[in-house]
Structure formats: C-alpha cells, structure tokens
C-alpha atoms as a PDB file:
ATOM      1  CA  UNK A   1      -1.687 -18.612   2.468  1.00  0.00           C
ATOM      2  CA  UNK A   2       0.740 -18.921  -0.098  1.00  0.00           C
ATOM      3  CA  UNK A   3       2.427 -16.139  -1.994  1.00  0.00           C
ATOM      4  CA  UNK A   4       3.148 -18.157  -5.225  1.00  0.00           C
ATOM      5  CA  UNK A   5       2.785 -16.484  -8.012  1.00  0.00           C
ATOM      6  CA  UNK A   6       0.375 -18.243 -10.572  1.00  0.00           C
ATOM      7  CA  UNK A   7       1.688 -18.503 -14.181  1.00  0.00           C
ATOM      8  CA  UNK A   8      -1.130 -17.394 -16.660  1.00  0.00           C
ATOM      9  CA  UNK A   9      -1.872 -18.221 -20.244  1.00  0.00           C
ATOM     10  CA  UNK A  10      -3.316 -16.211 -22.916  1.00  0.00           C
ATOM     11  CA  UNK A  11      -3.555 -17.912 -26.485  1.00  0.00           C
ATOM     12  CA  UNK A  12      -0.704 -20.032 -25.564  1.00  0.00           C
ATOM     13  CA  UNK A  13       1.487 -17.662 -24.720  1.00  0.00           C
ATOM     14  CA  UNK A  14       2.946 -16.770 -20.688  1.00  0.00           C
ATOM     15  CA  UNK A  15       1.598 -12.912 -19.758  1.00  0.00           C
ATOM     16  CA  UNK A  16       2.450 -11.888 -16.066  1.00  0.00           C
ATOM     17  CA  UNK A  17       1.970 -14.125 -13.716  1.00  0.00           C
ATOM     18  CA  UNK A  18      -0.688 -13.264 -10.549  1.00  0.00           C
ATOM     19  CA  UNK A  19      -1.498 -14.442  -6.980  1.00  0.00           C
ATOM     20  CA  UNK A  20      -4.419 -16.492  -5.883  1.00  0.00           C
ATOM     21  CA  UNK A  21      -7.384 -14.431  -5.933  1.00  0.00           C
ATOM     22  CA  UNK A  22      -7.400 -15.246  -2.280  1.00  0.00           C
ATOM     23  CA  UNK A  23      -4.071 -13.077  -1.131  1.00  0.00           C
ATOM     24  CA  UNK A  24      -4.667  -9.186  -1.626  1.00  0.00           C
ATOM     25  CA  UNK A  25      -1.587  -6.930  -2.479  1.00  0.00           C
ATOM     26  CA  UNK A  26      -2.208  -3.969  -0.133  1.00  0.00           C
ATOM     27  CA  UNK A  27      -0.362  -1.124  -1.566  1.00  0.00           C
ATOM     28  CA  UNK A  28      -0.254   1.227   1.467  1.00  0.00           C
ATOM     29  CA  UNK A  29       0.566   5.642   1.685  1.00  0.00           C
ATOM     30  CA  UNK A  30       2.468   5.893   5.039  1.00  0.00           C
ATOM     31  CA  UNK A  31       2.238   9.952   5.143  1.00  0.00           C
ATOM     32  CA  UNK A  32      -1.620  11.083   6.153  1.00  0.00           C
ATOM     33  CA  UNK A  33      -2.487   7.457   6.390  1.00  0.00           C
ATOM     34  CA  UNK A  34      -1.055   4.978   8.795  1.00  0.00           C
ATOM     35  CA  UNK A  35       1.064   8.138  11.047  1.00  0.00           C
ATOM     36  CA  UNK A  36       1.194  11.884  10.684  1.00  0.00           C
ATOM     37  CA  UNK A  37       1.337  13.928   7.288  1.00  0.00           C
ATOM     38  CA  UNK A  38       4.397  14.411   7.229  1.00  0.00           C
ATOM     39  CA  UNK A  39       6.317  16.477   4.385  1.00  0.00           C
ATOM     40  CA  UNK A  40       9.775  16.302   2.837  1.00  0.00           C
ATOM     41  CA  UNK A  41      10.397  19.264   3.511  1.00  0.00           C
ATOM     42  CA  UNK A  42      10.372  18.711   7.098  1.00  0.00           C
ATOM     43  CA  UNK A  43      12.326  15.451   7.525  1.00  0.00           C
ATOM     44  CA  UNK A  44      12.923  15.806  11.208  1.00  0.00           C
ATOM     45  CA  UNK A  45       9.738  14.621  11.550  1.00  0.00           C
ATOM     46  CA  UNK A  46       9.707  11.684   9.972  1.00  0.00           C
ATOM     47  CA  UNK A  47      11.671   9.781  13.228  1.00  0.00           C
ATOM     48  CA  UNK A  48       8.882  10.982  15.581  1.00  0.00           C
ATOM     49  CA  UNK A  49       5.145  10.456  13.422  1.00  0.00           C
ATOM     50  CA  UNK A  50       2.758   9.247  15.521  1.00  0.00           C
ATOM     51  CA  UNK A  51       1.060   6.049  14.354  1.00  0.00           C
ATOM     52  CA  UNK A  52      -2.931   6.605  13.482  1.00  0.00           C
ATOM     53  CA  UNK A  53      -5.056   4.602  16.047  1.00  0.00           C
ATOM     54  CA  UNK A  54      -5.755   0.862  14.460  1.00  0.00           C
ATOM     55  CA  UNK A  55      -3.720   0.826  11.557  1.00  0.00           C
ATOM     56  CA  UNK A  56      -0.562  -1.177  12.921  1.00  0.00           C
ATOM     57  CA  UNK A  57      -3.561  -3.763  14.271  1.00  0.00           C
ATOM     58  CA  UNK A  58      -5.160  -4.024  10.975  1.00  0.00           C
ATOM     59  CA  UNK A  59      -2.086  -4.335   9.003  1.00  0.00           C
ATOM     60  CA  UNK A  60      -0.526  -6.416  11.318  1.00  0.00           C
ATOM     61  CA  UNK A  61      -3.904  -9.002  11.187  1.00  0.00           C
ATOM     62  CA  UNK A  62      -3.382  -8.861   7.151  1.00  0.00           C
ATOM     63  CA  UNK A  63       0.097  -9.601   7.220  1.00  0.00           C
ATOM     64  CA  UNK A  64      -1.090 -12.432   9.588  1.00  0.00           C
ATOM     65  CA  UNK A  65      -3.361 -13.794   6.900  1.00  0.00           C
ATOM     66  CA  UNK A  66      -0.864 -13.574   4.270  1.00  0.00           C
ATOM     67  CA  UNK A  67      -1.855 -10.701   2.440  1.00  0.00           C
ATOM     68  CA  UNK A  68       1.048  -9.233   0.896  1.00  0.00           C
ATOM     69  CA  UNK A  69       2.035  -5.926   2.378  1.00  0.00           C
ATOM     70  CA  UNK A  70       3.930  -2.792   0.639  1.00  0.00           C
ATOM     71  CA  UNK A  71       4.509   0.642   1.872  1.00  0.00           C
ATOM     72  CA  UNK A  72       4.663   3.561  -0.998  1.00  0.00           C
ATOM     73  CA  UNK A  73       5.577   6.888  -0.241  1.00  0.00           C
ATOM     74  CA  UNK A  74       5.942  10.467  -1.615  1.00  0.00           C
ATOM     75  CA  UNK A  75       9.333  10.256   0.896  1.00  0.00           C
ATOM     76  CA  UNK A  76      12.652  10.203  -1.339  1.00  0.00           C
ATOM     77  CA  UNK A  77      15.675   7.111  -1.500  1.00  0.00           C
ATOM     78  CA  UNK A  78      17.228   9.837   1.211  1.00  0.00           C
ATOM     79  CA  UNK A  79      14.575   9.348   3.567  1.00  0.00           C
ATOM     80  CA  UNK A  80      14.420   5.093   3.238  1.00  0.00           C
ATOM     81  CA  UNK A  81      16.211   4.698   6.946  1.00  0.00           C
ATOM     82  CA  UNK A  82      13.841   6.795   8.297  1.00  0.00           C
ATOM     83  CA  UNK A  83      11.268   5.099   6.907  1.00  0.00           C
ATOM     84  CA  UNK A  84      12.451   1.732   8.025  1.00  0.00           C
ATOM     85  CA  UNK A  85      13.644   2.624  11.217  1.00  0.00           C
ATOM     86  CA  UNK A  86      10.040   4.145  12.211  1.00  0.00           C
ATOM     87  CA  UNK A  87       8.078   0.981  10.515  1.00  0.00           C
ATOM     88  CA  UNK A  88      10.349  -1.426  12.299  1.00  0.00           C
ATOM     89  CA  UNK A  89       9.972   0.861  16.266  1.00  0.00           C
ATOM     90  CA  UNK A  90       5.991   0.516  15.573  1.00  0.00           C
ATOM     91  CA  UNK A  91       5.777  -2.737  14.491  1.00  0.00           C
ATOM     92  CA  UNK A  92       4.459  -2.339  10.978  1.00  0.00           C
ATOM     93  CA  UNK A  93       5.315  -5.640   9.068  1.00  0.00           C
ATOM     94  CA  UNK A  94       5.438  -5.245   5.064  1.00  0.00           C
ATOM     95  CA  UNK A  95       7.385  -7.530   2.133  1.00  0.00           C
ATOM     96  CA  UNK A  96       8.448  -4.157   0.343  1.00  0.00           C
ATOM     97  CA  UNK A  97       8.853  -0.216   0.715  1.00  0.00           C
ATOM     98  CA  UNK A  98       8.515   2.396  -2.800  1.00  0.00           C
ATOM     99  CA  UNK A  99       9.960   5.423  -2.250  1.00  0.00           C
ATOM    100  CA  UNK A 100       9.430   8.510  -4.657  1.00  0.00           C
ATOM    101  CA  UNK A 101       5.740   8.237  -5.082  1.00  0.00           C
ATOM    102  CA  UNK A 102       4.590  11.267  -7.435  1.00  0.00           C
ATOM    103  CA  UNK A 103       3.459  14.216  -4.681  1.00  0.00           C
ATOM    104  CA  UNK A 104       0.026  16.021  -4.889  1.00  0.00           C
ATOM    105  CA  UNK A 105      -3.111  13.423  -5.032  1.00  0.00           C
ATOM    106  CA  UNK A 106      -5.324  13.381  -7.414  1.00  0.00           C
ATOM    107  CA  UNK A 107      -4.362   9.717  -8.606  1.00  0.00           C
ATOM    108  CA  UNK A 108      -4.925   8.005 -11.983  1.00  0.00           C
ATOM    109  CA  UNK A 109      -3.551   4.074 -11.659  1.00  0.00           C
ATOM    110  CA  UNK A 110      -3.544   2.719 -14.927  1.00  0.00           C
ATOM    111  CA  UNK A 111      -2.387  -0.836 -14.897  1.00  0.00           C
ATOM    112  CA  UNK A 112      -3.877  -4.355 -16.740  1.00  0.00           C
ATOM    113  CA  UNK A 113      -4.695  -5.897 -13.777  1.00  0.00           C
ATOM    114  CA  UNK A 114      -7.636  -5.290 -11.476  1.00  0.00           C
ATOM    115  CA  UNK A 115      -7.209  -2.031  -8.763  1.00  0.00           C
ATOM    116  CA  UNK A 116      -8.647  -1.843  -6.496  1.00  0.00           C
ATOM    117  CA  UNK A 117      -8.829   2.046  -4.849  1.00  0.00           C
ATOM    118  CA  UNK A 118      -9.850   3.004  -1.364  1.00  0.00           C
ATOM    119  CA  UNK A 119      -8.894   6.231   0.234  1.00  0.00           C
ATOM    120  CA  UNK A 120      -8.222   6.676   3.869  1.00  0.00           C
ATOM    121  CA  UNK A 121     -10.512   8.832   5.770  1.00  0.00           C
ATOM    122  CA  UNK A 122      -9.668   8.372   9.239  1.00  0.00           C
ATOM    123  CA  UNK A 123     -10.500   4.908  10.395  1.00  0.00           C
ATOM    124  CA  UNK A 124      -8.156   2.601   9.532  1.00  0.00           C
ATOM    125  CA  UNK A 125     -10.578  -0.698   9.900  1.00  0.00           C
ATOM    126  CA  UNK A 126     -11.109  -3.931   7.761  1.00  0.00           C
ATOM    127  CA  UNK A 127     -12.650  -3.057   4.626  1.00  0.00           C
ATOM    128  CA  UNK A 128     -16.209  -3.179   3.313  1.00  0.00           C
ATOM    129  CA  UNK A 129     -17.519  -3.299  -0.054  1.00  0.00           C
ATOM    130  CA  UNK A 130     -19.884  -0.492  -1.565  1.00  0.00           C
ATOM    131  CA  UNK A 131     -20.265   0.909  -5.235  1.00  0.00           C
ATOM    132  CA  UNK A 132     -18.724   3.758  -6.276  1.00  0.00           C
ATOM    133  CA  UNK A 133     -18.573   5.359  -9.420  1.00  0.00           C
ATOM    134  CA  UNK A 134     -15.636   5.119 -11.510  1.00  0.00           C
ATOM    135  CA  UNK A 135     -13.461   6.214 -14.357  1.00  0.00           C
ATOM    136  CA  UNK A 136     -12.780   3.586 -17.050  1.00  0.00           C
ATOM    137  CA  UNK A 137     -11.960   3.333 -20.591  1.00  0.00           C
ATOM    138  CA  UNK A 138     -14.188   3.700 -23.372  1.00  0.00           C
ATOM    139  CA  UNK A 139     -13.659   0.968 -26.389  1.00  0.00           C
END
C-alpha cells in the first residue's frame, strides 16, 4: 500500500490532504500499552520495560501492510533516546515518535477528520468492530 497523501477539494478550494481510506494511521501510547507503565519520574526504567505479549507481532503485521505507524508518549524530548533505543532492541517498527503527550487520561481528541478511539485493555490483538457510545457535537 501506498502512503500518498490524497489532495482533497472542497468548493474548489485544497483543505488537508488524506490517505486512502485503505491505510490506517495507528497512533500508538507506548507506557501501559505496548511495555510496562512506566513514569517520568522513574526514567531508569524506561531502558529495561518489558514488551506486553503480542503487541510487537501485531504492530509489526500492520507495519507489514502499510499502515502507517506512530508512537506518542507522555515521555519528555529528554527521554527520546530512550525511547528509540528500546523500540529499535524490540523490534517495534513506526514512521514517527511524539513526545510530551498531556499526562493523566481522560482524553478528549478533537480534530476534523474521523478518530477513531480504542483503549488497550490487555490484549494487544487485531481489532474488531462493536458500537460504543460516544461524545459528539451538538449543531
């Protein structure tokens, strides 16, 4: 699959382009989701986190598709070799890392395009569909 971006058109006029509906842009917590829950606060951790069973398999197989793969994390710019480091020694291929993620849950994504939410809960496995109720905008 092909990461090229698509250049849209609304009333003649370029808005941001998107991918093909096909490629998914997995936004993925590293802390609590793919290794340990690691926090700041205890750094010297960060080197040794050990991975949570399935996840480098699943991400791996959706980098393998071409799904577009970033890591975000509540870890600061002073932890990013860390980070790296312990991504590359596991194996966990990604396009980008985002450091400085806001700490504490309880997350509101507001954005223009379509997000798609799905919290971890200890099996990291290919995803399934199901309704859920949601919070949305009244107009």
């Amino acid at each position: 699959m092909s990461h090229k971006l698509q250049e849209t058109l609304v009333n003649g006029q370029k808005i941001s382009p998107v991918l093909p509906e096909e490629v998914k842009n997995y936004l993925i917590d590293i802390d609590g989701t793919i290794c340990d829950d690691i926090p700041n606060e205890e750094p010297e951790r960060m080197a040794t986190a050990a991975v949570y069973e399935d996840a480098r398999e699943t991400i791996q197989k959706w980098f393998a598709e071409g799904h577009i793969i970033t890591f975000f994390t509540s870890r600061t710019e002073e932890h990013r070799v860390v980070t790296e480091d312990w991504l590359q020694l596991h194996h966990f291929p990604y396009h980008g890392l985002l450091m400085g993620k806001p700490r504490g849950g309880n997350y509101h994504w507001i954005d223009n395009h379509i997000v798609r939410a799905t919290r971890y809960s200890g099996a990291f496995t290919d995803l399934v569909r199901k309704s859920a109720t949601i919070e949305v905008f009244e107009y």
